[in-house]
Protein backbone atom coordinates (compact mmCIF):
# COMPACT_ATOMS: atom_id res chain seq x y z
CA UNK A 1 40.33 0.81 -51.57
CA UNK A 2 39.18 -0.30 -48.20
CA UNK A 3 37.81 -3.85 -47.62
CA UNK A 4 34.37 -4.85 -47.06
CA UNK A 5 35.67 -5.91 -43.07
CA UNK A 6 36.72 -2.19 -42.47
CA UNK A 7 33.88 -0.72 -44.40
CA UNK A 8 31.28 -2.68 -41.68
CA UNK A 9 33.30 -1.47 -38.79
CA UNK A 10 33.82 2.44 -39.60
CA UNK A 11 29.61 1.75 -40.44
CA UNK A 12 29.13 -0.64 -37.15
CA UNK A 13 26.80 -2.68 -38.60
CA UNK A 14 25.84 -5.72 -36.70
CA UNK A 15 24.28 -8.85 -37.00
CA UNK A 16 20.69 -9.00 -36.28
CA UNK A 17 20.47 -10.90 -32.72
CA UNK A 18 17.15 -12.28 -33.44
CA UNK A 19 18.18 -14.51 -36.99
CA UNK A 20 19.68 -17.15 -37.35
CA UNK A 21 17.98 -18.83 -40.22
CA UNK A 22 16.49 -17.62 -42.89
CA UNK A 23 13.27 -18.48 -41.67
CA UNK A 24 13.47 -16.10 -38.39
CA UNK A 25 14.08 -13.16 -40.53
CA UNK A 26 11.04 -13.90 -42.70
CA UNK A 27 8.63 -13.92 -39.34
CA UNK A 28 10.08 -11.26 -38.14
CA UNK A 29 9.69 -9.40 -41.47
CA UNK A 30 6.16 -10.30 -41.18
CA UNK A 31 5.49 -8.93 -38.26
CA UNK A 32 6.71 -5.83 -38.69
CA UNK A 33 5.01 -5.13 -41.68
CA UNK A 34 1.88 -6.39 -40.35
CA UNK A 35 2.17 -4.01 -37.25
CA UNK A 36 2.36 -7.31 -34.76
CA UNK A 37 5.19 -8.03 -32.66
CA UNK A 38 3.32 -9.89 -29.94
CA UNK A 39 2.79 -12.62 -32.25
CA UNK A 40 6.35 -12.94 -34.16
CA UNK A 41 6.73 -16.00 -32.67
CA UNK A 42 3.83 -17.57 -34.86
CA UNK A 43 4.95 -15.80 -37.85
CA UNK A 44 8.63 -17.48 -37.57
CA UNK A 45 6.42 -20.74 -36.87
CA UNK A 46 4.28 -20.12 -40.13
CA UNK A 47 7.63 -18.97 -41.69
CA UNK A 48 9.40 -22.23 -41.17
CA UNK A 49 6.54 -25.06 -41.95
CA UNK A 50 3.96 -23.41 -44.62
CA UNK A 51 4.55 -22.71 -48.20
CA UNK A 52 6.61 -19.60 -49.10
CA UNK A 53 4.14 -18.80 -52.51
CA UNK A 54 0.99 -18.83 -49.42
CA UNK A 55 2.46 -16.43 -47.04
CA UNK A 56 3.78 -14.09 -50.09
CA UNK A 57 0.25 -13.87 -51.26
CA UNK A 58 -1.30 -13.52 -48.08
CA UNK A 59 1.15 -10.42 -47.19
CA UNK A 60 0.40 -9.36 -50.42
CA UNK A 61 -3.14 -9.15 -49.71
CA UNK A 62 -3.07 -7.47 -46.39
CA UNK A 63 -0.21 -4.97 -47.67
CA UNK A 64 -2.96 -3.85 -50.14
CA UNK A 65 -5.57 -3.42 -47.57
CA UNK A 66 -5.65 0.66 -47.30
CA UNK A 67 -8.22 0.48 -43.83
CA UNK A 68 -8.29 -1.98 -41.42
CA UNK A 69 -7.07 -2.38 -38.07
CA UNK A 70 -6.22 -5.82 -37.34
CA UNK A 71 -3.71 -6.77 -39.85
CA UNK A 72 -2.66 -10.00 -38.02
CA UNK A 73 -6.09 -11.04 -38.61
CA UNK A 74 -6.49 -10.24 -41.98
CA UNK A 75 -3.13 -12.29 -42.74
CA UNK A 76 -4.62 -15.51 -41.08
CA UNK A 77 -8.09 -15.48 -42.35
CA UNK A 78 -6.37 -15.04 -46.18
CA UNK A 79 -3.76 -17.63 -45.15
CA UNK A 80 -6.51 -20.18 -44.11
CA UNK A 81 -8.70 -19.05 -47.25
CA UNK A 82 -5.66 -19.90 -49.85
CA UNK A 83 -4.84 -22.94 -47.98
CA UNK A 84 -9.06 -24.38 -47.99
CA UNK A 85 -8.48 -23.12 -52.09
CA UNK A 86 -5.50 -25.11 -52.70
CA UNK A 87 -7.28 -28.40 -50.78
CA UNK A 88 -10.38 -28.29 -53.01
CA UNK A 89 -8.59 -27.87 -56.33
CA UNK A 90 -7.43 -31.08 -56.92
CA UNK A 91 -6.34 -31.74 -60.78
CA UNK A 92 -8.67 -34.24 -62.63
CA UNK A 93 -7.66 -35.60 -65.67
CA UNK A 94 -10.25 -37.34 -67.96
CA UNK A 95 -9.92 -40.73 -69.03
CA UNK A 96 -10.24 -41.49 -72.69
């Protein structure tokens, strides 16, 4: 049985040149599945200081969105939307 060192070298798999966090490979994976590698910077940025539950639904949102053309858009106006959502629902609890 071959280890998993010779298995990646008869394969030549390498290490992505572009992660080295965690973080960086989320961006990154956001902008290619929003079509928008001009902006992957922003995405790693949005990656590393907003709430992972926020950007998962927003992606989840414009994933679903069959026609439209500016995806990057889309992301940002849902981000900003669950973000204002989050803000105004503060929890009350009544006093008795």
């Amino acid at each position: 049985m071959k280890s998993i060192a010779d298995v990646i070298k008869t394969k030549g798999l390498k290490k992505d040149v572009r992660n080295t966090y965690e973080f960086q490979a989320y961006g990154n994976r956001i902008a290619e599945e929003l079509g928008d590698p001009r902006h992957r910077a922003l995405y790693i940025k949005l990656a590393k200081t907003e709430k992972r539950e926020l950007l998962e639904q927003a992606r989840m949102f414009v994933v679903g969105q069959e026609n439209t053309s500016t995806k990057g858009r889309l992301f940002m106006w849902k981000l900003k939307e669950l973000k204002k959502n989050k803000v105004e629902k503060p929890v009350v609890e009544a006093k008795v």
